[in-house]
N, C-alpha and C. Protein backbone atom coordinates (compact mmCIF):
# COMPACT_ATOMS: atom_id res chain seq x y z
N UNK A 1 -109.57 -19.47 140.55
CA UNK A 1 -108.39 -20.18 140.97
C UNK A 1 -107.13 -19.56 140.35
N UNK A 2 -107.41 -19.53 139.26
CA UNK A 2 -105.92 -18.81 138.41
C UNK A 2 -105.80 -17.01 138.61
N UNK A 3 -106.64 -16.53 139.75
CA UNK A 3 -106.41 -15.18 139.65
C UNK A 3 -106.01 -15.32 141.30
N UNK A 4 -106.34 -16.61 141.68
CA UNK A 4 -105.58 -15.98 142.99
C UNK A 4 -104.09 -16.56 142.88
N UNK A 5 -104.11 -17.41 142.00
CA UNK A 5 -102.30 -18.00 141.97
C UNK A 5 -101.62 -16.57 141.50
N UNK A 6 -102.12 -15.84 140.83
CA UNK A 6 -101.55 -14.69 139.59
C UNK A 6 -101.36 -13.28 140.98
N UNK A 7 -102.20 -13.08 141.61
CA UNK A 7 -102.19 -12.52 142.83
C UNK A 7 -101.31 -13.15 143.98
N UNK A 8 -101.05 -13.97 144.40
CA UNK A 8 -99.76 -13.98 145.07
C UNK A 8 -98.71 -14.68 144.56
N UNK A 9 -98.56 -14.42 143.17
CA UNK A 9 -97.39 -14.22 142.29
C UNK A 9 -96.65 -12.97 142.55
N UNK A 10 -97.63 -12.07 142.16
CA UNK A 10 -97.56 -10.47 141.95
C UNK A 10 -97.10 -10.37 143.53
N UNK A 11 -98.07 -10.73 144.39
CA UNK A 11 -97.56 -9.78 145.64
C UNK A 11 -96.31 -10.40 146.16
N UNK A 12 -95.57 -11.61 146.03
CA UNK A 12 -94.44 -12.38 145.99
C UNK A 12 -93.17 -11.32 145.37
N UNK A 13 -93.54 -11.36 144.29
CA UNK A 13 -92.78 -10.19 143.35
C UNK A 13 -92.75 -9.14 144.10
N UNK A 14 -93.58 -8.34 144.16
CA UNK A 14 -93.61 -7.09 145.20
C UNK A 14 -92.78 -6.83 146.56
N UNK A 15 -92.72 -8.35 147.56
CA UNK A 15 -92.38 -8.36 148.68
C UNK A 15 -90.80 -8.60 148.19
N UNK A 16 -90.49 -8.72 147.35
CA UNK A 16 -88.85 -9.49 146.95
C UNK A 16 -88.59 -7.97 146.61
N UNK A 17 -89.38 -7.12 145.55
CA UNK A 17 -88.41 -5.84 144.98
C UNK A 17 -88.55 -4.96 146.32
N UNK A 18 -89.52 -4.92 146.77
CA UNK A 18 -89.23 -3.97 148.25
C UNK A 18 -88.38 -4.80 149.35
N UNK A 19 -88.22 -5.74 149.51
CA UNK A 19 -87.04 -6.38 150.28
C UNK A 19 -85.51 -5.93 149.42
N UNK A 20 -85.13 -6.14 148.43
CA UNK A 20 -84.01 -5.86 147.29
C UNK A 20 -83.52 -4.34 147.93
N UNK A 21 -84.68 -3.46 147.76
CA UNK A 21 -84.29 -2.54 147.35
C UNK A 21 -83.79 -1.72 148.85
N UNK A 22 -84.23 -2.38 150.07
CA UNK A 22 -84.35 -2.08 151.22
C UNK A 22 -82.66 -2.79 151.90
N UNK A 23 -82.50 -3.64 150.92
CA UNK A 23 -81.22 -4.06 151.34
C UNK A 23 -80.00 -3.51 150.52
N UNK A 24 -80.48 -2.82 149.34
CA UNK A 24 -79.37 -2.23 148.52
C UNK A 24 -78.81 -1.32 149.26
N UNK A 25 -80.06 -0.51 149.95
CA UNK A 25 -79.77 1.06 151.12
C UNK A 25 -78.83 0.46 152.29
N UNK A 26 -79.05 -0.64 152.46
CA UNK A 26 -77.89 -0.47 154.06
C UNK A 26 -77.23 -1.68 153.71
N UNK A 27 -76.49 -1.02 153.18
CA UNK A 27 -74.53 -1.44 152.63
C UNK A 27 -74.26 -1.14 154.67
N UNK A 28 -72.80 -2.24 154.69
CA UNK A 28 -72.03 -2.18 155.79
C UNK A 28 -71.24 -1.08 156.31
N UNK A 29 -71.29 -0.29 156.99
CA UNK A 29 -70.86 0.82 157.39
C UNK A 29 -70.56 0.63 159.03
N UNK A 30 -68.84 1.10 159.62
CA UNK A 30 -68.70 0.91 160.96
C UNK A 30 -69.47 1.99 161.35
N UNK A 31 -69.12 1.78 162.51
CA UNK A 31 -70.10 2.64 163.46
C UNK A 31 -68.57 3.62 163.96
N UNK A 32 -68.78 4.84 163.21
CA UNK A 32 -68.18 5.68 163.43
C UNK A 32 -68.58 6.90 164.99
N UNK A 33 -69.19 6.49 166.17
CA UNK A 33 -69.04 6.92 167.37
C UNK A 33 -67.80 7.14 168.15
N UNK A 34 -67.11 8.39 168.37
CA UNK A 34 -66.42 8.26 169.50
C UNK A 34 -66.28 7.67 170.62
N UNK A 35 -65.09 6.82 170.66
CA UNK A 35 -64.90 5.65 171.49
C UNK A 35 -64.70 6.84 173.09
N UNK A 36 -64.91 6.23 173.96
CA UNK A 36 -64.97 6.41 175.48
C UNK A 36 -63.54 5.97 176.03
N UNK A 37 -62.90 6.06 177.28
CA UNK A 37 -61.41 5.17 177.70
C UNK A 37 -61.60 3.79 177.15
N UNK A 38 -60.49 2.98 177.14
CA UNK A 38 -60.86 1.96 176.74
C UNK A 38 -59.68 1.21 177.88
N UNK A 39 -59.34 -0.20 177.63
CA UNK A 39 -58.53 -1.11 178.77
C UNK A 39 -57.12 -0.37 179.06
N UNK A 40 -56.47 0.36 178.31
CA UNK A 40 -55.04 1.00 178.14
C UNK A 40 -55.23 1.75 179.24
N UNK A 41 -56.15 2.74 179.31
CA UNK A 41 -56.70 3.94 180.13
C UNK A 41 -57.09 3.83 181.42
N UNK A 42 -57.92 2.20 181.26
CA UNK A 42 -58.28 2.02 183.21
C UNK A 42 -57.30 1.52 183.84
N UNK A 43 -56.87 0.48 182.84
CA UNK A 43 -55.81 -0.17 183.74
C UNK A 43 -56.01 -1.49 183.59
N UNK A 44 -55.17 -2.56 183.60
CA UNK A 44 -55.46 -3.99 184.03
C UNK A 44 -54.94 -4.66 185.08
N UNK A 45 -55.20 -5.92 185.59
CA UNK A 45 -54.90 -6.50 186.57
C UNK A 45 -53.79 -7.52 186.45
N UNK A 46 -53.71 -8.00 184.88
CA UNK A 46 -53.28 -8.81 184.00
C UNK A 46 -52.17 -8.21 183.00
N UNK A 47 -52.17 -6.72 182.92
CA UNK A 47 -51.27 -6.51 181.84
C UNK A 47 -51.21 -4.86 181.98
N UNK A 48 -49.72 -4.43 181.85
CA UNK A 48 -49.61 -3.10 181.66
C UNK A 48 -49.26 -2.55 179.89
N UNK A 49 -49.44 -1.45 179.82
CA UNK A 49 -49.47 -0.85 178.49
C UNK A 49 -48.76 0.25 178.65
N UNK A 50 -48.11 0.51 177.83
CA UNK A 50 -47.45 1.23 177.17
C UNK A 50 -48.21 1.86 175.67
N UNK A 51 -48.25 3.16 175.61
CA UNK A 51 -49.04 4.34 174.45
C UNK A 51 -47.80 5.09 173.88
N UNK A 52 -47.59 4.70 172.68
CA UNK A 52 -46.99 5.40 171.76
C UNK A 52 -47.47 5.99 170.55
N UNK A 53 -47.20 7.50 170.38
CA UNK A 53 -47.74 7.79 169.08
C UNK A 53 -46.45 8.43 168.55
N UNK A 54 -46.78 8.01 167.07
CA UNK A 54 -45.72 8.46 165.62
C UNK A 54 -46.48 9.10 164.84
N UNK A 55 -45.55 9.69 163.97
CA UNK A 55 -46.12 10.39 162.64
C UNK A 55 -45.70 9.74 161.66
N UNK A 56 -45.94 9.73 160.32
CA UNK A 56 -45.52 9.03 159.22
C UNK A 56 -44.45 9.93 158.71
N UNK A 57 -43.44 9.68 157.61
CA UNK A 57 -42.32 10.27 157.20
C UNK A 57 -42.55 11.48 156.63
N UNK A 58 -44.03 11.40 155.91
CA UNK A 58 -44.86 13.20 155.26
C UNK A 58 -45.36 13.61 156.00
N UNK A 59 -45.56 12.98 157.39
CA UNK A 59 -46.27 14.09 158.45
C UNK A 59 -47.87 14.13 157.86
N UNK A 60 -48.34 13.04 157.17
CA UNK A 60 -49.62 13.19 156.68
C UNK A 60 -50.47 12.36 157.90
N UNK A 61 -50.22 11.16 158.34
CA UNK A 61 -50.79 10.28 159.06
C UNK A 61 -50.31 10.10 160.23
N UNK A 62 -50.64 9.81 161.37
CA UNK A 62 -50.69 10.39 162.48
C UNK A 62 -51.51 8.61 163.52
N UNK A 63 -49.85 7.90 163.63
CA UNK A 63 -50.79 6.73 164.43
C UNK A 63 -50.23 6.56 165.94
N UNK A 64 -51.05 5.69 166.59
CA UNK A 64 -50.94 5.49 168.07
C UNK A 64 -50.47 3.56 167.94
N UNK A 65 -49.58 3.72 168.69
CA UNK A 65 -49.45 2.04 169.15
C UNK A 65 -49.79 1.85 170.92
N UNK A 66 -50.76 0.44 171.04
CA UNK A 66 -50.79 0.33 172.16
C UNK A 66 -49.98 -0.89 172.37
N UNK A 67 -49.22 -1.03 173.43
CA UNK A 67 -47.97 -2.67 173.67
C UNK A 67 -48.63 -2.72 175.12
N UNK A 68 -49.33 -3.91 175.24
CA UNK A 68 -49.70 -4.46 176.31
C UNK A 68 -48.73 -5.34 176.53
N UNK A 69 -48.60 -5.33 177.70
CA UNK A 69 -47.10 -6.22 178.60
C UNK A 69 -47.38 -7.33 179.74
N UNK A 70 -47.64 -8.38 179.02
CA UNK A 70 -48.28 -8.87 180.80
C UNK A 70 -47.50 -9.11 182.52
N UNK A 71 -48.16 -8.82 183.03
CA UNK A 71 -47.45 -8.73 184.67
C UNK A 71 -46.85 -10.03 185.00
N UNK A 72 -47.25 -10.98 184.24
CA UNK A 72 -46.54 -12.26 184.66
C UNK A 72 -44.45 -12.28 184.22
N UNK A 73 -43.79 -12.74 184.83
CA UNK A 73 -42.66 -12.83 184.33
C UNK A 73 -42.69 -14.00 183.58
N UNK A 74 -41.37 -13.08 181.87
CA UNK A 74 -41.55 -13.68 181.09
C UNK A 74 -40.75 -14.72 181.01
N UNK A 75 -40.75 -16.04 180.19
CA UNK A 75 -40.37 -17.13 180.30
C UNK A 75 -39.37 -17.07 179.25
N UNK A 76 -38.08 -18.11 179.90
CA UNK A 76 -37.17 -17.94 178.78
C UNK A 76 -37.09 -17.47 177.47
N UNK A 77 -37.98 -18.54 176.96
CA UNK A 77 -37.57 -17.48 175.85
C UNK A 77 -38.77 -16.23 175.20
N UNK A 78 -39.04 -16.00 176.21
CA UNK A 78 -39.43 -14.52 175.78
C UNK A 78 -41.28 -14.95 175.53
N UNK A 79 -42.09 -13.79 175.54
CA UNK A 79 -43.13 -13.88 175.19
C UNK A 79 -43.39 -14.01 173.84
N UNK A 80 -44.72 -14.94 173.83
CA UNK A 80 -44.84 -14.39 172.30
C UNK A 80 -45.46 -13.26 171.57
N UNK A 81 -45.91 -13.39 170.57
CA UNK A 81 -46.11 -11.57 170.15
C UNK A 81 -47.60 -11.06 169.37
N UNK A 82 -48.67 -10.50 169.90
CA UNK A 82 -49.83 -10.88 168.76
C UNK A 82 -49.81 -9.34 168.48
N UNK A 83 -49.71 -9.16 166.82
CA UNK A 83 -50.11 -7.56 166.48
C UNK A 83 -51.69 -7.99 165.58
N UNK A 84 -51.82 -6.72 165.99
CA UNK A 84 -53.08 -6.35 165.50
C UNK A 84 -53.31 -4.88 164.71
N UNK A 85 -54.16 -5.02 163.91
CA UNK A 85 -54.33 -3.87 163.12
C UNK A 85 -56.02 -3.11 163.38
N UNK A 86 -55.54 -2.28 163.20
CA UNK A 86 -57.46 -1.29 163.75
C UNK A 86 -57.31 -1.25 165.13
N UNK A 87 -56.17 -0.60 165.59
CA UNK A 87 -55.76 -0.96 167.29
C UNK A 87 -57.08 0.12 168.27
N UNK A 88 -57.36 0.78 166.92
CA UNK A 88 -58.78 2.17 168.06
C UNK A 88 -59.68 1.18 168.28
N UNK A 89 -60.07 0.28 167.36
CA UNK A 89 -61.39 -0.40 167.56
C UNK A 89 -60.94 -1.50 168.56
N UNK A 90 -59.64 -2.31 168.25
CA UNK A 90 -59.72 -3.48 169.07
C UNK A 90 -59.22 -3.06 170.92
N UNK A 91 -59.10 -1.57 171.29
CA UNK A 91 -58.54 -1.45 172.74
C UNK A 91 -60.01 -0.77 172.83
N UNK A 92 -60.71 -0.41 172.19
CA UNK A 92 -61.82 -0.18 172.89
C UNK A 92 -62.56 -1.42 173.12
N UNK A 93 -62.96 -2.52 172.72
CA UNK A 93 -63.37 -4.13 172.83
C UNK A 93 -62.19 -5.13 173.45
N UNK A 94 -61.13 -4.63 173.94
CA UNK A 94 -60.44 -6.09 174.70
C UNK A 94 -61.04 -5.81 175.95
N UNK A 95 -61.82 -6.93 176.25
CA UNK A 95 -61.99 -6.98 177.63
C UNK A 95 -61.20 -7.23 178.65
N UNK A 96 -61.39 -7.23 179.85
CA UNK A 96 -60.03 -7.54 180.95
C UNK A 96 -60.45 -8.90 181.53
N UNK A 97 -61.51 -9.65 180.97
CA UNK A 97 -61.69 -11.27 180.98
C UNK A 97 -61.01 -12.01 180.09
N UNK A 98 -60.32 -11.28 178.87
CA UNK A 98 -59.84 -12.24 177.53
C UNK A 98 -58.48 -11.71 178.40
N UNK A 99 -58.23 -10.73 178.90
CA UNK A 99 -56.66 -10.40 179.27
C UNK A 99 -56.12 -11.46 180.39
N UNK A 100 -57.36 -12.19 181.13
CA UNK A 100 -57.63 -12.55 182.48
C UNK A 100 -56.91 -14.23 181.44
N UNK A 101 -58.02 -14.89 180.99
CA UNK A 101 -57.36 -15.67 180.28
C UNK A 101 -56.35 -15.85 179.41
N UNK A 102 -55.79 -14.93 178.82
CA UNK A 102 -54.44 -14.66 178.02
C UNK A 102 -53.54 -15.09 179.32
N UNK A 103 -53.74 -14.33 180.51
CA UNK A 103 -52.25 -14.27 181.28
C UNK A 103 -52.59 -15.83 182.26
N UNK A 104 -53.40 -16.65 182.27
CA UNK A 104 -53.59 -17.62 182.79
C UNK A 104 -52.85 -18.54 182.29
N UNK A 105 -52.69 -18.43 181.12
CA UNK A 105 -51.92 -19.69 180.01
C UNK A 105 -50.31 -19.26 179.61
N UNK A 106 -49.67 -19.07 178.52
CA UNK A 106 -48.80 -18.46 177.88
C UNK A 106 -49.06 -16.57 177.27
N UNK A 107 -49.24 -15.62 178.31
CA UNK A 107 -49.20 -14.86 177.67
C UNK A 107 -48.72 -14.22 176.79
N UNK A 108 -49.15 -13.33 176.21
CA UNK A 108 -48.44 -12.53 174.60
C UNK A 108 -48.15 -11.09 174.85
N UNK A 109 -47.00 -10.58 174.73
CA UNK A 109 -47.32 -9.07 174.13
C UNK A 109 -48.23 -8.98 173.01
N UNK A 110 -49.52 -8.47 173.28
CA UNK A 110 -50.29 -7.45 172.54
C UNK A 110 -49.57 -6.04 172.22
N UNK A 111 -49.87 -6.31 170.40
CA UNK A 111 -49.10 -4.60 169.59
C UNK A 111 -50.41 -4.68 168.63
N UNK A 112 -51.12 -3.21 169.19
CA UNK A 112 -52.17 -2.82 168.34
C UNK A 112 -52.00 -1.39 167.73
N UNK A 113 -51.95 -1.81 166.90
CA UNK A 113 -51.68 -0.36 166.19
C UNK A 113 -52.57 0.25 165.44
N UNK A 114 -52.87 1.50 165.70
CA UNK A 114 -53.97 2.65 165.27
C UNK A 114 -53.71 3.80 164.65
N UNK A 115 -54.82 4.61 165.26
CA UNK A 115 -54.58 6.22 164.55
C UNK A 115 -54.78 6.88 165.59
N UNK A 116 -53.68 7.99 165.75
CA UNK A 116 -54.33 9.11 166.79
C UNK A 116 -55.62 10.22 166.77
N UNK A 117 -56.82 9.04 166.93
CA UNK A 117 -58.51 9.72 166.62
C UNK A 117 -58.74 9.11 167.93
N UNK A 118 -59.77 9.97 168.35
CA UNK A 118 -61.01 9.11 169.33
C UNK A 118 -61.95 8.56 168.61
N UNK A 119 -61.86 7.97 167.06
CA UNK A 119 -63.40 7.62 166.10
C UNK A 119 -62.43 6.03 166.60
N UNK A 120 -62.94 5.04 166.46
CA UNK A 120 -62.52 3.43 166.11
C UNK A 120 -61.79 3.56 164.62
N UNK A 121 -61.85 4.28 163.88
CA UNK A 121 -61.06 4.22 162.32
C UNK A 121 -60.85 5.74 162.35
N UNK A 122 -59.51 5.93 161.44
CA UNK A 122 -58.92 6.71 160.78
C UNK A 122 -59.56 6.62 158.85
N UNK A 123 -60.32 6.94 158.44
CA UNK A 123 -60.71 6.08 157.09
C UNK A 123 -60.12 6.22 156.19
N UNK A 124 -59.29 7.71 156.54
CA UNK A 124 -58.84 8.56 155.37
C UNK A 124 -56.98 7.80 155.17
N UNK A 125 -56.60 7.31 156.74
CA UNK A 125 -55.40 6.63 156.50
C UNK A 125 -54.95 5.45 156.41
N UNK A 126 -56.15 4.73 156.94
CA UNK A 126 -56.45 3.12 156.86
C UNK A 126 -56.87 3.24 155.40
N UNK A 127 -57.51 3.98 153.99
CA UNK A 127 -57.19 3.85 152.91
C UNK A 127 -56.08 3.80 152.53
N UNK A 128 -55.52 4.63 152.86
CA UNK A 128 -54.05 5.11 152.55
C UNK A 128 -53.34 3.70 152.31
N UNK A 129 -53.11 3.65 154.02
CA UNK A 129 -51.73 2.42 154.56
C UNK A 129 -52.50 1.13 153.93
N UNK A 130 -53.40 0.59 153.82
CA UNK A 130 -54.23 -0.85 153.31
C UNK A 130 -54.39 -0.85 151.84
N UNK A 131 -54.47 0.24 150.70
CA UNK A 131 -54.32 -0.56 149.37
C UNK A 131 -52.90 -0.21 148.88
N UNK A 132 -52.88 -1.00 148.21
CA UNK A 132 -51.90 -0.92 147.16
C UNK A 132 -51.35 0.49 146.28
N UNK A 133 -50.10 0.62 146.17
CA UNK A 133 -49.50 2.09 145.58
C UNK A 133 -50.44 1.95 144.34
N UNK A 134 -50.34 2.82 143.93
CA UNK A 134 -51.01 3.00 142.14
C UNK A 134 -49.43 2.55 141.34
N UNK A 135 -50.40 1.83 140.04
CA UNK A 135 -48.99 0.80 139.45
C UNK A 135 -48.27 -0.06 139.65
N UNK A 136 -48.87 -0.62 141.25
CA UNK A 136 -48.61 -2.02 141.91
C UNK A 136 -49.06 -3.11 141.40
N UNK A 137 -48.79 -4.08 140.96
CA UNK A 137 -49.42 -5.26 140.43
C UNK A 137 -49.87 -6.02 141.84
N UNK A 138 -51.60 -6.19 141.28
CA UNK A 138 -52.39 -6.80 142.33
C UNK A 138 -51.86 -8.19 142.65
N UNK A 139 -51.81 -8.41 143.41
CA UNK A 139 -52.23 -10.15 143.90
C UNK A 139 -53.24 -10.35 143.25
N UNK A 140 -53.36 -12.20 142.72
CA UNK A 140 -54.42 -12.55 142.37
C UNK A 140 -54.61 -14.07 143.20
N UNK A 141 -53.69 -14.18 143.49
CA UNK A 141 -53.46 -15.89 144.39
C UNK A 141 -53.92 -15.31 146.24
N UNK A 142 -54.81 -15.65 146.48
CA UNK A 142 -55.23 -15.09 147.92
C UNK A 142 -54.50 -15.33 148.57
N UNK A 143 -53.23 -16.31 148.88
CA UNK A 143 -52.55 -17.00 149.63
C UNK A 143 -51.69 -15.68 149.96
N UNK A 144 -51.03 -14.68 148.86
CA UNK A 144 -49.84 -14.09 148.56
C UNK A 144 -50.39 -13.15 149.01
N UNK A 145 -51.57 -12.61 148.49
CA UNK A 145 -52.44 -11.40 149.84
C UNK A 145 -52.02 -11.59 151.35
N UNK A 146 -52.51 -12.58 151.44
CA UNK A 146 -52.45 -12.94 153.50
C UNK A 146 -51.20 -12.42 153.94
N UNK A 147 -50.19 -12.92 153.09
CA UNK A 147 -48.92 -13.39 153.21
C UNK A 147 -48.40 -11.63 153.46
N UNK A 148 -48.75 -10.72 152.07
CA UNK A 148 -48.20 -9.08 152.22
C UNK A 148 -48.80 -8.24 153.52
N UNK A 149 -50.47 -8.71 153.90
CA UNK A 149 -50.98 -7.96 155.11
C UNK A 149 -50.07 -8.42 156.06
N UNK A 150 -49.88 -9.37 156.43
CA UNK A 150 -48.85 -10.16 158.08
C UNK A 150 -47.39 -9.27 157.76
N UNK A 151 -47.10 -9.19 156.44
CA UNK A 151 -45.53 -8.18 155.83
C UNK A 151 -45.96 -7.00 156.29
N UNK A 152 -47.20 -6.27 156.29
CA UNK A 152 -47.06 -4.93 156.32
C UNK A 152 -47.62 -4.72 157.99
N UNK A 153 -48.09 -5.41 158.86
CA UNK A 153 -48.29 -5.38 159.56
C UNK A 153 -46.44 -5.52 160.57
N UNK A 154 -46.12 -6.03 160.28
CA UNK A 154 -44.66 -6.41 160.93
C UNK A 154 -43.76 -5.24 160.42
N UNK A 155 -44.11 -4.57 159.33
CA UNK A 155 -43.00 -3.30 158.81
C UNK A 155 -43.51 -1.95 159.54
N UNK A 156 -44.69 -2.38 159.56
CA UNK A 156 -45.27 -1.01 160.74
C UNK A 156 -44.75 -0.96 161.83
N UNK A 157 -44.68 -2.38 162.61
CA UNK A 157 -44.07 -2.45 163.74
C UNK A 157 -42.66 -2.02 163.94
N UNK A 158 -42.58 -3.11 163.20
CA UNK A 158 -40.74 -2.40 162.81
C UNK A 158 -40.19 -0.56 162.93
N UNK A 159 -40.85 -0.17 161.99
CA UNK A 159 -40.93 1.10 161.66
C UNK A 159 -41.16 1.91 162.90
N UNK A 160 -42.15 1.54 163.22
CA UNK A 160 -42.49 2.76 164.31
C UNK A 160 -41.99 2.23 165.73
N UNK A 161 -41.85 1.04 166.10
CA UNK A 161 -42.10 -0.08 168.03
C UNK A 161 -40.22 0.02 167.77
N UNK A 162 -40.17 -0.69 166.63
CA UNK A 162 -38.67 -1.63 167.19
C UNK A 162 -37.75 -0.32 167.53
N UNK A 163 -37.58 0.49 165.89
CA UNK A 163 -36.63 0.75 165.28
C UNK A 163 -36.25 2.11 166.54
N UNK A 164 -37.85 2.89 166.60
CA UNK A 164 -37.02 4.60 167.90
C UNK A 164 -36.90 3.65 168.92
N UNK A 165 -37.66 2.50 169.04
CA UNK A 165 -36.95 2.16 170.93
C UNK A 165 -35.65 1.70 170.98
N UNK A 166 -35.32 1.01 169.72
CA UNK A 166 -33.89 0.18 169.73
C UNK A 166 -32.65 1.28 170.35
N UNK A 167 -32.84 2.47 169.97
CA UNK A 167 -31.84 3.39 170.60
C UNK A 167 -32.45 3.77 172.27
N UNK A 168 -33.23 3.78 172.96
CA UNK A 168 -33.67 3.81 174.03
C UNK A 168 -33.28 2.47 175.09
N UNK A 169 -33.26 1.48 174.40
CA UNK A 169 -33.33 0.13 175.18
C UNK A 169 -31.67 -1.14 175.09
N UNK A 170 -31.61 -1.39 176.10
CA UNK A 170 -30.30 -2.12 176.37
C UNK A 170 -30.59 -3.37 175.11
N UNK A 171 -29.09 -3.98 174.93
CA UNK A 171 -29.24 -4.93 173.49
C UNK A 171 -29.84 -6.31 174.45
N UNK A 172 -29.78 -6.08 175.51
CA UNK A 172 -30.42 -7.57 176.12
C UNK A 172 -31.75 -7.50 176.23
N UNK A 173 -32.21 -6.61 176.21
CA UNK A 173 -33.94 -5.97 175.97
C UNK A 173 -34.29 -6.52 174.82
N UNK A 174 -33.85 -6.67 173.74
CA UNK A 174 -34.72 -6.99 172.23
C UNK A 174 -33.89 -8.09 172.13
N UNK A 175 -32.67 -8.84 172.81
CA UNK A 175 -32.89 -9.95 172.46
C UNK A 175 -33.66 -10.95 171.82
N UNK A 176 -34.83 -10.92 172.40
CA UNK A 176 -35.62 -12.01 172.07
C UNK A 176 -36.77 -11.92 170.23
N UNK A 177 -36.08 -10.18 169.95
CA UNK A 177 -36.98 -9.67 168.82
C UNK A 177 -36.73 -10.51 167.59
N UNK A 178 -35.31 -11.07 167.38
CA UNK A 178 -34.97 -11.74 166.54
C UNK A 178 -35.95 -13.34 166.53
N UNK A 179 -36.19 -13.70 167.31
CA UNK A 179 -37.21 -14.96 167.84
C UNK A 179 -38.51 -14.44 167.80
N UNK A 180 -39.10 -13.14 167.17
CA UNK A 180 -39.99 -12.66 167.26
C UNK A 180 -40.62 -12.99 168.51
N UNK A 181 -39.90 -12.98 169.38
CA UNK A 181 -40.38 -12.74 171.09
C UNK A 181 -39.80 -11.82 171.78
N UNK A 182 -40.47 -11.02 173.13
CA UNK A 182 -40.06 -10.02 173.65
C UNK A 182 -39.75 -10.54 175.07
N UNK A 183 -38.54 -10.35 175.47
CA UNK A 183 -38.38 -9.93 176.92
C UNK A 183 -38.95 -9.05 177.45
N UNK A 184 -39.20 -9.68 179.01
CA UNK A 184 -39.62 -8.05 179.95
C UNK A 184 -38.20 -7.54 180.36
N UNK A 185 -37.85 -6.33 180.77
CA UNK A 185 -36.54 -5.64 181.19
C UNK A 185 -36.17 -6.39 182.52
């Protein structure tokens, strides 16, 4: 009796360190495959896009913005605005059923902003642009985190969407930027 409790003790033990050790090996890793066209590229029924790419001020990083526009005319005061970050991964996954329902209700300008790769990530510049300078004092209050990603997400925009089109586009065009809403032209 006590050698078979002691025996599937042991083999208990056994099945846990070979489970452990089988899960230490596959840590989370994207799936770095070259993405195929994605919704920007075919086209929608629901929304046109606009593809812009910039360089950064050192010419080191190298990103793409996609501005989806929906076909519906926009309502007084302007559309509202959803940015997104990891724009390779999320225009290869917007379907043209979520676009279908977006423009059914209150649509949004969609601003996804990326890297000029065909991989879903840039890794080497999404390190870059996502931590902190060296000698930055961390956040430790999670709240104040949230708070700097939505900041740096809106300074990108800024930086690269608002600031070269603002000289391209009439002042009644960005009207609505101050309301963080966009007119259509």
């Amino acid at each position: 009796m006590y050698g078979r409790q002691y025996h599937n003790k042991c083999y208990r033990m056994a099945l846990f360190l070979v489970s452990f050790c089988f899960s230490a090996l596959s840590y989370a890793q994207p799936d770095m495959q070259p993405l195929g066209p994605n919704i920007a590229d075919k086209g929608s029924g629901y929304y046109h896009f606009r593809v812009n790419d910039f360089q950064s001020a050192d010419g080191a990083r190298h990103y793409r913005v996609w501005t989806a526009i929906p076909n519906k005319a926009a309502p007084p005061s302007g559309y509202p605005v959803l940015y997104m970050l990891d724009g390779n991964a999320v225009m290869d996954r917007l379907p043209e059923a979520l676009l279908k329902q977006l423009a059914d209700h209150s649509p949004p300008v969609i601003v996804a902003i990326g890297y000029q790769t065909n991989l879903p990530f840039d890794l080497n510049g999404r390190a870059y642009d996502y931590t902190p300078a060296p000698g930055t004092e961390l956040m430790t209050i999670r709240r104040r985190r949230r708070r700097e990603s939505i900041a740096m997400a809106v300074k990108i925009t800024r930086v690269f969407i608002v600031k070269p089109a603002a000289g391209q586009r009439s002042a009644s065009y960005w009207r609505g930027i101050s309301r963080r809403r966009w007119n259509k032209e």
